[in-house]
ModelCIF file with pLDDT and N, C-alpha, C, O atoms, coordinates in Angstrom:
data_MODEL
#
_entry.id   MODEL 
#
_entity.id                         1 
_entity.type                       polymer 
_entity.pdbx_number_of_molecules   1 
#
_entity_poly.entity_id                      1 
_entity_poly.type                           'polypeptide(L)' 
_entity_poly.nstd_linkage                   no 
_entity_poly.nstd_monomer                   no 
_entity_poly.pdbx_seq_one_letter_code       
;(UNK)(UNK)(UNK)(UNK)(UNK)(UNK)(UNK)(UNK)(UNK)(UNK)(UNK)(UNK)(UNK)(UNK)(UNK)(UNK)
(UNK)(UNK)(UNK)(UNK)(UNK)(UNK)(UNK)(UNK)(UNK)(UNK)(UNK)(UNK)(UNK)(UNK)(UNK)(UNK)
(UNK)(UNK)(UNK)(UNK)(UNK)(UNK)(UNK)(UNK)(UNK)(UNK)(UNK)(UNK)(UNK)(UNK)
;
_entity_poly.pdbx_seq_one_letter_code_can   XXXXXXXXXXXXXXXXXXXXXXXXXXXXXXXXXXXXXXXXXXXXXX 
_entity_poly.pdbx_strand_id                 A 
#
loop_
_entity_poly_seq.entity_id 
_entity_poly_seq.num 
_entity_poly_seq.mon_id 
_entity_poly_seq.hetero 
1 1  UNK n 
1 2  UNK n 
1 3  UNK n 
1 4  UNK n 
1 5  UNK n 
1 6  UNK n 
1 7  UNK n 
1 8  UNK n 
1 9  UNK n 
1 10 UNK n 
1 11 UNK n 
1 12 UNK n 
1 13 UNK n 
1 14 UNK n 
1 15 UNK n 
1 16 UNK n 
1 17 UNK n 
1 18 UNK n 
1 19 UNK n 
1 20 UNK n 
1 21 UNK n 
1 22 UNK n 
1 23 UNK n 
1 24 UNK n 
1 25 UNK n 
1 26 UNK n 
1 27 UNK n 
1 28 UNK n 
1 29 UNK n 
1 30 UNK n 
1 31 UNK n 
1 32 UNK n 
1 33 UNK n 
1 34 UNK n 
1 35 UNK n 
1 36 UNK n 
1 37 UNK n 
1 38 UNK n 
1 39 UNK n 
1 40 UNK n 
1 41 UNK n 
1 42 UNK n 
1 43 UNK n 
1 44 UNK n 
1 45 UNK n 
1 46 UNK n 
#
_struct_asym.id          A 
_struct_asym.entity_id   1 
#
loop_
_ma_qa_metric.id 
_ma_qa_metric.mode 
_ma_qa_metric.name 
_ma_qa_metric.software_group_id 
_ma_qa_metric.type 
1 global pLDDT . pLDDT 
2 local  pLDDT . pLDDT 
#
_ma_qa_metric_global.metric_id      1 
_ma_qa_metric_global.metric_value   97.13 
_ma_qa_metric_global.model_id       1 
_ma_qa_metric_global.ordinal_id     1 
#
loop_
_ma_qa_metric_local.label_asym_id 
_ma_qa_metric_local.label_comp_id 
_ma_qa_metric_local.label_seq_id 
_ma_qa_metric_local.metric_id 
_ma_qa_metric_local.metric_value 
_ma_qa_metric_local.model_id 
_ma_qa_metric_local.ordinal_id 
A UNK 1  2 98.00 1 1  
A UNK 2  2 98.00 1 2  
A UNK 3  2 98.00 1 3  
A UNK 4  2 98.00 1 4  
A UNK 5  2 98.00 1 5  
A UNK 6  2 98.00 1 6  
A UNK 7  2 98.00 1 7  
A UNK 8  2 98.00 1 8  
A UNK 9  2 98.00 1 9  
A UNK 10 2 98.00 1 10 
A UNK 11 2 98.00 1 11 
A UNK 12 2 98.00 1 12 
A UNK 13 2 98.00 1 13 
A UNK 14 2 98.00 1 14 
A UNK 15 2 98.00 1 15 
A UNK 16 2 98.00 1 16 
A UNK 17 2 98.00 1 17 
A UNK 18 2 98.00 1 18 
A UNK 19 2 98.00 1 19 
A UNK 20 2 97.00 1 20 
A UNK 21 2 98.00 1 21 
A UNK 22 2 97.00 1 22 
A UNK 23 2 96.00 1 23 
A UNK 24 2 96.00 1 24 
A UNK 25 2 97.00 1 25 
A UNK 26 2 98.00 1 26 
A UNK 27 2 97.00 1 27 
A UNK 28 2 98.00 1 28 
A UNK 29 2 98.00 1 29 
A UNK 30 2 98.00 1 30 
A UNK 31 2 98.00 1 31 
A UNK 32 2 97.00 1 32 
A UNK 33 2 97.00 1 33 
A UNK 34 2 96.00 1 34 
A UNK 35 2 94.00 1 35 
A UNK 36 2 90.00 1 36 
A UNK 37 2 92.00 1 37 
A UNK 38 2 96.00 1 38 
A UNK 39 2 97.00 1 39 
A UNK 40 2 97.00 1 40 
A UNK 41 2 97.00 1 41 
A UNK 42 2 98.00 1 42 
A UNK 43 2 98.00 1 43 
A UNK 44 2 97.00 1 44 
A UNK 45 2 96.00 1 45 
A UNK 46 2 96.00 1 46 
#
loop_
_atom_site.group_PDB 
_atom_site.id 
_atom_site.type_symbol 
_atom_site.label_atom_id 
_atom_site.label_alt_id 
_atom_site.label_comp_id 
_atom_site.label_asym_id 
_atom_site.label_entity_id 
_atom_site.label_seq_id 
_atom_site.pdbx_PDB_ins_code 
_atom_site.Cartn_x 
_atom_site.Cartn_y 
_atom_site.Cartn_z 
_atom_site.occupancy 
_atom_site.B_iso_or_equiv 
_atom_site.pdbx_formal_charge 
_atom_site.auth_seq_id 
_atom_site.auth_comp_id 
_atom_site.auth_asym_id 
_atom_site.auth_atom_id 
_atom_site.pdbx_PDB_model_num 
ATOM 1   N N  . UNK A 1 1  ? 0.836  -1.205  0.000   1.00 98.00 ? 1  UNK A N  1 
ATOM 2   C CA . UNK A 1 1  ? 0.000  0.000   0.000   1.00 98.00 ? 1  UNK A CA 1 
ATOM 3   C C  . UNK A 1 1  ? 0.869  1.253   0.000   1.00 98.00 ? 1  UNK A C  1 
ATOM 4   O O  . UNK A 1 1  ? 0.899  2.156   -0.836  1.00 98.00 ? 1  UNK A O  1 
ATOM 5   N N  . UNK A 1 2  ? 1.515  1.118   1.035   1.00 98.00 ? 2  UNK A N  1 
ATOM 6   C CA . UNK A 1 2  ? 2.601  2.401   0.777   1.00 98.00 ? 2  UNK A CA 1 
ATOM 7   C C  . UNK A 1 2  ? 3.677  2.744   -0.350  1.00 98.00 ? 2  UNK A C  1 
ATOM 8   O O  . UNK A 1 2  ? 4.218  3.839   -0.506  1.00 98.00 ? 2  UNK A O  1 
ATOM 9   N N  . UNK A 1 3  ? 3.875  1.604   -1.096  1.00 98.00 ? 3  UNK A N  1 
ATOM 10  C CA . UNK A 1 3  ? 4.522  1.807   -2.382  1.00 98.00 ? 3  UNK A CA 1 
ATOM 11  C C  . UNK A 1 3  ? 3.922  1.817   -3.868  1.00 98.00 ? 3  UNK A C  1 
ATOM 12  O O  . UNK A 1 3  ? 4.555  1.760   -4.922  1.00 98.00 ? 3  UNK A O  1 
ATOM 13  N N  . UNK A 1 4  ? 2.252  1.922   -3.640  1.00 98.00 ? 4  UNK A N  1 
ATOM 14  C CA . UNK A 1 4  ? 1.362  2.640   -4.990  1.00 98.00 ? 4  UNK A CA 1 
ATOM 15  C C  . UNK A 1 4  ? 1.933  3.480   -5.414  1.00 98.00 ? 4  UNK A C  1 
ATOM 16  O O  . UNK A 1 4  ? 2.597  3.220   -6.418  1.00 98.00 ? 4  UNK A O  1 
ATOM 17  N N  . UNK A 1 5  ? 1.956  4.433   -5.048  1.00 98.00 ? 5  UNK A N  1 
ATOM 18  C CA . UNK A 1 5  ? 2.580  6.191   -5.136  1.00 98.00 ? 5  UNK A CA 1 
ATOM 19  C C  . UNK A 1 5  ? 3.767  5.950   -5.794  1.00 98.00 ? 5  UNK A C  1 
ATOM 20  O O  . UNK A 1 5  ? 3.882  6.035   -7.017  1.00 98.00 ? 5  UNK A O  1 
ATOM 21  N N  . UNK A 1 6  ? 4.514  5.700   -5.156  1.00 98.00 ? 6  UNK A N  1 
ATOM 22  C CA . UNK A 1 6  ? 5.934  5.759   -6.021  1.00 98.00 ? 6  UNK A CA 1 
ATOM 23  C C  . UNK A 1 6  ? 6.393  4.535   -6.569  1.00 98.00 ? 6  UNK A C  1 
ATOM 24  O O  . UNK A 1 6  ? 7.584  4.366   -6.833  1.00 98.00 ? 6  UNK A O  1 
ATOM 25  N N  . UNK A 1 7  ? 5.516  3.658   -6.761  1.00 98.00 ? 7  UNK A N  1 
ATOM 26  C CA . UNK A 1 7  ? 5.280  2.508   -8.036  1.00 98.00 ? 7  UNK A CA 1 
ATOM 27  C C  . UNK A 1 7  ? 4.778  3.182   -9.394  1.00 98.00 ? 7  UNK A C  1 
ATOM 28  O O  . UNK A 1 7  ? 5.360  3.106   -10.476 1.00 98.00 ? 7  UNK A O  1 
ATOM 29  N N  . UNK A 1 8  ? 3.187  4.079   -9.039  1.00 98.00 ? 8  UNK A N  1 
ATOM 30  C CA . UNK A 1 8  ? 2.958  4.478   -10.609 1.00 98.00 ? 8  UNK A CA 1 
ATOM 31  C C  . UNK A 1 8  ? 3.305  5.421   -11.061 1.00 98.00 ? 8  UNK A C  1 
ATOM 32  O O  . UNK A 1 8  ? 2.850  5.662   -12.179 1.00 98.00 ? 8  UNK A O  1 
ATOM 33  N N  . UNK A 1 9  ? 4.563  6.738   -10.264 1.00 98.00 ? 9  UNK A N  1 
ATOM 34  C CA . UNK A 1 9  ? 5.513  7.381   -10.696 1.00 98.00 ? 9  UNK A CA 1 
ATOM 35  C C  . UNK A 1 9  ? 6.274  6.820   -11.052 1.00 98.00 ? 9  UNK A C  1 
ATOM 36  O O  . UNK A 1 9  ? 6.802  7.530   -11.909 1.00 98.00 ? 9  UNK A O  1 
ATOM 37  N N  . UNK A 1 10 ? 6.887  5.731   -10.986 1.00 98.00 ? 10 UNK A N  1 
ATOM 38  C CA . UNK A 1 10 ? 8.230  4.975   -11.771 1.00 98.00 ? 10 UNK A CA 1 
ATOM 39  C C  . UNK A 1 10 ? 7.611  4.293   -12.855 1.00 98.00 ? 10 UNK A C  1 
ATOM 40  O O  . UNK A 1 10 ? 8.445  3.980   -13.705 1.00 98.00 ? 10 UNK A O  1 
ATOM 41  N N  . UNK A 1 11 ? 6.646  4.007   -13.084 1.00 98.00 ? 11 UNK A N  1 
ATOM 42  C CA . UNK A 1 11 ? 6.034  3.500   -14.428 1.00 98.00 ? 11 UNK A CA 1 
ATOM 43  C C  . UNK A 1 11 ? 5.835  4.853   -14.949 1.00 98.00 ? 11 UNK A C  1 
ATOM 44  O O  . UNK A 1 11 ? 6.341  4.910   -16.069 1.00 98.00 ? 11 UNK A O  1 
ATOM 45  N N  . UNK A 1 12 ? 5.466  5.634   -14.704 1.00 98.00 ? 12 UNK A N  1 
ATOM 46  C CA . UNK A 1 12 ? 5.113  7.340   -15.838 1.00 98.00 ? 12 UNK A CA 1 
ATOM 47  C C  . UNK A 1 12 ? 6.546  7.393   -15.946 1.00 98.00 ? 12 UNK A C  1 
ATOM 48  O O  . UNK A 1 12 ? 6.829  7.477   -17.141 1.00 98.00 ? 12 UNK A O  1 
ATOM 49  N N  . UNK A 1 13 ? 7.699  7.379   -15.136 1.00 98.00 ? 13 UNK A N  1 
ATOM 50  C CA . UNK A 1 13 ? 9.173  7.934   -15.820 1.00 98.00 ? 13 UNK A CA 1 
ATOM 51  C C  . UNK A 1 13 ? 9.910  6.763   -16.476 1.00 98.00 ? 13 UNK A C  1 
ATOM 52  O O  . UNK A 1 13 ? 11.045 6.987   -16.899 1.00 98.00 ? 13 UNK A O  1 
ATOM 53  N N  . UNK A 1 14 ? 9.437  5.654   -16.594 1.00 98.00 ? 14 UNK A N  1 
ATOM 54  C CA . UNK A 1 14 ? 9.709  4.416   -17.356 1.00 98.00 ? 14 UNK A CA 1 
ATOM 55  C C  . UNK A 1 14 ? 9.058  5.019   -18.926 1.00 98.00 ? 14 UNK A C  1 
ATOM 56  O O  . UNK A 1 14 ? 9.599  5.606   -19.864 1.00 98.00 ? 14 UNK A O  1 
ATOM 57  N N  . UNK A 1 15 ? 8.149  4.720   -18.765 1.00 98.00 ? 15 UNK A N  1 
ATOM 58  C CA . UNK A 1 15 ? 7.401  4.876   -20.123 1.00 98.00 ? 15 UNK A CA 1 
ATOM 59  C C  . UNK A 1 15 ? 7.472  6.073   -20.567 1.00 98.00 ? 15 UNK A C  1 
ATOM 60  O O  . UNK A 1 15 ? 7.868  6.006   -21.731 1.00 98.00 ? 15 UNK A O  1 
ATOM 61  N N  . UNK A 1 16 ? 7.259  7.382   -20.183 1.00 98.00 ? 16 UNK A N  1 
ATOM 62  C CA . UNK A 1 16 ? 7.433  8.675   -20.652 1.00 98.00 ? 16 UNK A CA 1 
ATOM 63  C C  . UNK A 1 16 ? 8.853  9.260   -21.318 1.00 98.00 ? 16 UNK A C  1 
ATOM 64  O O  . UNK A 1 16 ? 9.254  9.817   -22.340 1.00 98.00 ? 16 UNK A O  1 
ATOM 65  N N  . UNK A 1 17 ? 9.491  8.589   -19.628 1.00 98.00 ? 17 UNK A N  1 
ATOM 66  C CA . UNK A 1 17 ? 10.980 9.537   -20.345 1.00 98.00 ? 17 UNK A CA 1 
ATOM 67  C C  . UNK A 1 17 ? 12.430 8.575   -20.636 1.00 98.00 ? 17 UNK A C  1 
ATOM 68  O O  . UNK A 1 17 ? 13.551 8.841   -21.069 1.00 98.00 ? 17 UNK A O  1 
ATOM 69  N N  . UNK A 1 18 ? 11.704 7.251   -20.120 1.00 98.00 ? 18 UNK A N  1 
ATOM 70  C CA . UNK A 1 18 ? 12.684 6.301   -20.829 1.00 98.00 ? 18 UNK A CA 1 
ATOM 71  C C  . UNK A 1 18 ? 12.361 5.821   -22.503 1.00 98.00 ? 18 UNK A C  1 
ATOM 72  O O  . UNK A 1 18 ? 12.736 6.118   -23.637 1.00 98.00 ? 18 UNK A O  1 
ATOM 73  N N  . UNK A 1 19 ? 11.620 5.090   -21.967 1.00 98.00 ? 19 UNK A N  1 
ATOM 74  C CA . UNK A 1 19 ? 10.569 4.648   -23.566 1.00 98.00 ? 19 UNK A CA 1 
ATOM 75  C C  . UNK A 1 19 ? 10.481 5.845   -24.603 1.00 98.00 ? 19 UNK A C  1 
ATOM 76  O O  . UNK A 1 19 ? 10.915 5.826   -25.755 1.00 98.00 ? 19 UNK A O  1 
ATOM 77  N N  . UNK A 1 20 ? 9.824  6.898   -23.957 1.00 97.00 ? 20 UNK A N  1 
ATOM 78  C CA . UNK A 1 20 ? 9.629  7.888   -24.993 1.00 97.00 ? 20 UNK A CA 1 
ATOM 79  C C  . UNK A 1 20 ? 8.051  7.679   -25.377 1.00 97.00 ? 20 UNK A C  1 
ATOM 80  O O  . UNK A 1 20 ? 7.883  8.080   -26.528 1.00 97.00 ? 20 UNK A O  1 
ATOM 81  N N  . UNK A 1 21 ? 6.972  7.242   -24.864 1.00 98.00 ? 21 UNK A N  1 
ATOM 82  C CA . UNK A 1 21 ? 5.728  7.558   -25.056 1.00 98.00 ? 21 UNK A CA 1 
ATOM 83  C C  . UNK A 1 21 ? 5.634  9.417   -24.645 1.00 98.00 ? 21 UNK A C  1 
ATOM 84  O O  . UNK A 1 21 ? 6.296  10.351  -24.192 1.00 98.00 ? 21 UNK A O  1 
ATOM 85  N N  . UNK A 1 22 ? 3.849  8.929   -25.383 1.00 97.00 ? 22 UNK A N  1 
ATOM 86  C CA . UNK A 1 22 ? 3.837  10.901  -24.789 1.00 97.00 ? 22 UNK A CA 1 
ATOM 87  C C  . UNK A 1 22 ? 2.120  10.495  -25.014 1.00 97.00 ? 22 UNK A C  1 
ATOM 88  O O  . UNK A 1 22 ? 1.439  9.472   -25.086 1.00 97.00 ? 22 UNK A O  1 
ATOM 89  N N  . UNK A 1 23 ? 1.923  11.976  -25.071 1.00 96.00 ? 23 UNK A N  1 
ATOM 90  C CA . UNK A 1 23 ? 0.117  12.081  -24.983 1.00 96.00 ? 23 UNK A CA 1 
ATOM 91  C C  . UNK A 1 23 ? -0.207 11.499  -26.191 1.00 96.00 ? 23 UNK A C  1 
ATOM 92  O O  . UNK A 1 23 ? -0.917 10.493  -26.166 1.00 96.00 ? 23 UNK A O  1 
ATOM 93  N N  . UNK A 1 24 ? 0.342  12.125  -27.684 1.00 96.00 ? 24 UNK A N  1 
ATOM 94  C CA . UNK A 1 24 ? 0.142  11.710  -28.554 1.00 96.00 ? 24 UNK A CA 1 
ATOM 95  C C  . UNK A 1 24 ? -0.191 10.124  -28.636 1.00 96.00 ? 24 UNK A C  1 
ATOM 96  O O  . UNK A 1 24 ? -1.262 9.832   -29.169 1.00 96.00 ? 24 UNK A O  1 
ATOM 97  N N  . UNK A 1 25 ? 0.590  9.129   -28.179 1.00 97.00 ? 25 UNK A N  1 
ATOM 98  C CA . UNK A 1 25 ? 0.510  7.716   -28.649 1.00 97.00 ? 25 UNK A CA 1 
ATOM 99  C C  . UNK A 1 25 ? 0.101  6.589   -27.301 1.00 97.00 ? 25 UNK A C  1 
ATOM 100 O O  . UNK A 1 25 ? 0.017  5.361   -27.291 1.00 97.00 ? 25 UNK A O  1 
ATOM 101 N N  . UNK A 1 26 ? -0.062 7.430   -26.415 1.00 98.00 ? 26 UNK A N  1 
ATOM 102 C CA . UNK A 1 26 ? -0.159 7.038   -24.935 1.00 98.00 ? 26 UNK A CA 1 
ATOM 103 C C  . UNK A 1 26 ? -1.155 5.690   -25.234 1.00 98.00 ? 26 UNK A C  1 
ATOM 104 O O  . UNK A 1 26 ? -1.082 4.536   -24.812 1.00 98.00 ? 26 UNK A O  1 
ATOM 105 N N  . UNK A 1 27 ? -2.211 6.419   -26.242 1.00 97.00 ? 27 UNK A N  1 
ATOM 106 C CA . UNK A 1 27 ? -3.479 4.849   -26.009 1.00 97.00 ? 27 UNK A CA 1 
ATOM 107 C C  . UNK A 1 27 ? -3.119 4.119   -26.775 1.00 97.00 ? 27 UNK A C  1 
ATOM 108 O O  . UNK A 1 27 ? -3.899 3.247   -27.159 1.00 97.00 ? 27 UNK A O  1 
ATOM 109 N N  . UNK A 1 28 ? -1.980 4.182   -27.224 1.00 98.00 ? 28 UNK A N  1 
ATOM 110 C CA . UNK A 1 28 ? -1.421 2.708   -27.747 1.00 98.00 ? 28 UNK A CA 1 
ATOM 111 C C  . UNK A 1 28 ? -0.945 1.592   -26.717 1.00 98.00 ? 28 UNK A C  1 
ATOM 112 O O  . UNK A 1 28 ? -0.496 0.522   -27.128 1.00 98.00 ? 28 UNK A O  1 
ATOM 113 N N  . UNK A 1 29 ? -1.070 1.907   -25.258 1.00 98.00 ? 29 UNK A N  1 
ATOM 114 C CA . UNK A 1 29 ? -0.525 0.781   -24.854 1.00 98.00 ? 29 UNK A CA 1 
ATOM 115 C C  . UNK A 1 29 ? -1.760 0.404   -24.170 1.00 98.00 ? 29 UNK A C  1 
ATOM 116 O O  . UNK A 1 29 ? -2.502 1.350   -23.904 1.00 98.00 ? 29 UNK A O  1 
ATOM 117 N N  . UNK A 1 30 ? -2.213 -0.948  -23.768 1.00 98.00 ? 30 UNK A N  1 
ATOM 118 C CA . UNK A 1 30 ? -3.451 -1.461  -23.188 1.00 98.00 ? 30 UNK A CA 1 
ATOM 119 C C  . UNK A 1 30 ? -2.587 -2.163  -21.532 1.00 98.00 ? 30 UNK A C  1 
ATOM 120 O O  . UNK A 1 30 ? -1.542 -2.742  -21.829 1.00 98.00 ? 30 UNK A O  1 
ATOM 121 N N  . UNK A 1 31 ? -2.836 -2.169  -20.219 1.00 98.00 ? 31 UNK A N  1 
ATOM 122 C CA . UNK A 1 31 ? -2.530 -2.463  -19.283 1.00 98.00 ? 31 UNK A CA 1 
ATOM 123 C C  . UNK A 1 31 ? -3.156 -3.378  -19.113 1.00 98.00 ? 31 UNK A C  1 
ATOM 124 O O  . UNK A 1 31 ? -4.339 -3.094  -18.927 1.00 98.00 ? 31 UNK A O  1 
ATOM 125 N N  . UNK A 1 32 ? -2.805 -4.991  -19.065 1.00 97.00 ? 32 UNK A N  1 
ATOM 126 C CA . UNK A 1 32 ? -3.857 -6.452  -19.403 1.00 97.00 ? 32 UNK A CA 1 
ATOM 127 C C  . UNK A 1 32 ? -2.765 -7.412  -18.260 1.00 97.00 ? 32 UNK A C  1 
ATOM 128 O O  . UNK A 1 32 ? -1.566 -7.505  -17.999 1.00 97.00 ? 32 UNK A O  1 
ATOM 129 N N  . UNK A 1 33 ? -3.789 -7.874  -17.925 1.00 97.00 ? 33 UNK A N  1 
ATOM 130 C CA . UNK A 1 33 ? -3.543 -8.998  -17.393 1.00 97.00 ? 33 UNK A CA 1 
ATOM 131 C C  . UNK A 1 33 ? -3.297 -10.589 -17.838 1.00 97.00 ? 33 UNK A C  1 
ATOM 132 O O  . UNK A 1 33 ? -2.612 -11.438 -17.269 1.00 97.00 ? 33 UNK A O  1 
ATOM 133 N N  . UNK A 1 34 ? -4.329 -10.726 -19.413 1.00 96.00 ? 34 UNK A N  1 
ATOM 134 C CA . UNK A 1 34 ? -4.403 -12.211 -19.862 1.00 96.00 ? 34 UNK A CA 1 
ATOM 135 C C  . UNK A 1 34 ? -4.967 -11.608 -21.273 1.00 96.00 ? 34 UNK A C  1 
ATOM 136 O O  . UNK A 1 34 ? -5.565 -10.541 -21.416 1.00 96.00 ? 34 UNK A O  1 
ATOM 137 N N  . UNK A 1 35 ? -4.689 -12.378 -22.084 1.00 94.00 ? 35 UNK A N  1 
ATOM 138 C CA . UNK A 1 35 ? -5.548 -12.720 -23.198 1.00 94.00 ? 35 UNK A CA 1 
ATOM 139 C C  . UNK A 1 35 ? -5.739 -13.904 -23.480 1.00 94.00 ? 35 UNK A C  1 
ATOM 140 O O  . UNK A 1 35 ? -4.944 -14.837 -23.370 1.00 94.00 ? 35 UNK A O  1 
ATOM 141 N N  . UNK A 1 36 ? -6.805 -13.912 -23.856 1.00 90.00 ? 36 UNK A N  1 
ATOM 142 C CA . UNK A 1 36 ? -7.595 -15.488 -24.345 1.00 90.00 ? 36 UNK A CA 1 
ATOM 143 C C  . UNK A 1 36 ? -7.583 -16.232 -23.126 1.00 90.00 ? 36 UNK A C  1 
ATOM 144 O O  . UNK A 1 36 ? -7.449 -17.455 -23.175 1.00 90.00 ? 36 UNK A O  1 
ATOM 145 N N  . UNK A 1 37 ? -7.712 -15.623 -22.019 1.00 92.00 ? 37 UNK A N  1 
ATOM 146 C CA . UNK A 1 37 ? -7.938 -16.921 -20.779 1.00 92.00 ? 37 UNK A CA 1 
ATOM 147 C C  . UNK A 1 37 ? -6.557 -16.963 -20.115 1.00 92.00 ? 37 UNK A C  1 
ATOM 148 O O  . UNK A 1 37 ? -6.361 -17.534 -19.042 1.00 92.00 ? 37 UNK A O  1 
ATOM 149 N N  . UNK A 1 38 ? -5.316 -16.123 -21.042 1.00 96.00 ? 38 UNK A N  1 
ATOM 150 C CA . UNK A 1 38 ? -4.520 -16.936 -20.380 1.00 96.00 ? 38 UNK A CA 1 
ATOM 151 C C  . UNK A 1 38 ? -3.623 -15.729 -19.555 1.00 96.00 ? 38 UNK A C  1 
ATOM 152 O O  . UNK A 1 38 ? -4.071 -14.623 -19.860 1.00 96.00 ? 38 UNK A O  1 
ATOM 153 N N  . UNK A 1 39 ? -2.777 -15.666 -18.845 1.00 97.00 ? 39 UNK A N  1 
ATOM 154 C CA . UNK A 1 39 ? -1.712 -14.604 -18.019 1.00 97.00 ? 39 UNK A CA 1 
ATOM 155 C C  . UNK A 1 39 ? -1.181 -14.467 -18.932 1.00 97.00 ? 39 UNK A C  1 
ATOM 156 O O  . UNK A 1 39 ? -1.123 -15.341 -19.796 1.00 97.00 ? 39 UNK A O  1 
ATOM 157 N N  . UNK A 1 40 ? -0.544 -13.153 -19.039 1.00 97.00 ? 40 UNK A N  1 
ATOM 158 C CA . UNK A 1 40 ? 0.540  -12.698 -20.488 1.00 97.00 ? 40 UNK A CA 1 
ATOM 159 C C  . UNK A 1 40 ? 1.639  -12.620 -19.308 1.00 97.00 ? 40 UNK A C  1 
ATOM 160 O O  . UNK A 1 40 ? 1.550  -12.091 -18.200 1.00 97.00 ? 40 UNK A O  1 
ATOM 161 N N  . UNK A 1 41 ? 3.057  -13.549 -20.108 1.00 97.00 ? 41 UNK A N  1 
ATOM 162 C CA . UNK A 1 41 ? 4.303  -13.037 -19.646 1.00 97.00 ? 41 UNK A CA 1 
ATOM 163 C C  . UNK A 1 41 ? 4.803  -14.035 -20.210 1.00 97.00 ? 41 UNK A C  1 
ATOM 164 O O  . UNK A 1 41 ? 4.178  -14.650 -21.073 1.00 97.00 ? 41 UNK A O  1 
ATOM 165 N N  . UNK A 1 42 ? 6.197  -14.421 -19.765 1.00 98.00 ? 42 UNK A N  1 
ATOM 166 C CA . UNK A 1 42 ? 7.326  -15.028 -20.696 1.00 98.00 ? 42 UNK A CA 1 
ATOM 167 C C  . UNK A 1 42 ? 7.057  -16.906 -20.484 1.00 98.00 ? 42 UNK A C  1 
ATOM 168 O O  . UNK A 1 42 ? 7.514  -17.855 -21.122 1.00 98.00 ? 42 UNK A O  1 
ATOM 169 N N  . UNK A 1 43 ? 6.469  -16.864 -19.741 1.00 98.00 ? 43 UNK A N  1 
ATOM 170 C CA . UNK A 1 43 ? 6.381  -18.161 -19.496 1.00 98.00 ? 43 UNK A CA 1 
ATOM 171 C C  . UNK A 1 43 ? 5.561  -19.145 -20.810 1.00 98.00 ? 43 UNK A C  1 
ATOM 172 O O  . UNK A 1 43 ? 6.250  -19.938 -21.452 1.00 98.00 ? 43 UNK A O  1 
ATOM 173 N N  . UNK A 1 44 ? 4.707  -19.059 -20.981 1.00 97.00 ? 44 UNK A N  1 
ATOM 174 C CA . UNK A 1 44 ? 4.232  -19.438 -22.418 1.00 97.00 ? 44 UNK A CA 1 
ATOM 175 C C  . UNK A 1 44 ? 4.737  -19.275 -23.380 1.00 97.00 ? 44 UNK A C  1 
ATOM 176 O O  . UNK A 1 44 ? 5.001  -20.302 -24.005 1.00 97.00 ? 44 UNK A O  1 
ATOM 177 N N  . UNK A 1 45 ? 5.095  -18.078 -23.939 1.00 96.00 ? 45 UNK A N  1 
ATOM 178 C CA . UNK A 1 45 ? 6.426  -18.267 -25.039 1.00 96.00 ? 45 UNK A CA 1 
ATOM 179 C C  . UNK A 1 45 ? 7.343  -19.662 -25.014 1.00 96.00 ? 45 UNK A C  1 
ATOM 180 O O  . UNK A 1 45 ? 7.619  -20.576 -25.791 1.00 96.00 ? 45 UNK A O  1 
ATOM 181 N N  . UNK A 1 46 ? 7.746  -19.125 -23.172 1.00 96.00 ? 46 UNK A N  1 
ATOM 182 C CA . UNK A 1 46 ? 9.358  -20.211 -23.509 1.00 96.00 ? 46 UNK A CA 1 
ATOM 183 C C  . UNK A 1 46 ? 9.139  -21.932 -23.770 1.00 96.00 ? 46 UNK A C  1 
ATOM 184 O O  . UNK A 1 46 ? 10.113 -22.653 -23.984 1.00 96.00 ? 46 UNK A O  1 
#
């Protein structure tokens, strides 16, 4: 709980000023948990 706050400030300076998103293209990214039923991450790939 106490590290919300400066969890979703380090994701805005990840993505903003590392990445290089901006307002312009911002809704290009979707924040998901699963598709098709399933958890998204590396594990299925490998």
């Amino acid at each position: 709980l106490r590290d919300y706050c400066p969890n979703a400030n380090y994701i805005l300076t990840l993505l903003l000023d590392a990445y290089k998103f901006n307002d312009g293209n911002w809704n290009t990214i979707s924040f998901m948990k699963q598709a098709a039923n399933t958890d998204i991450g590396w594990t299925l790939g490998y």
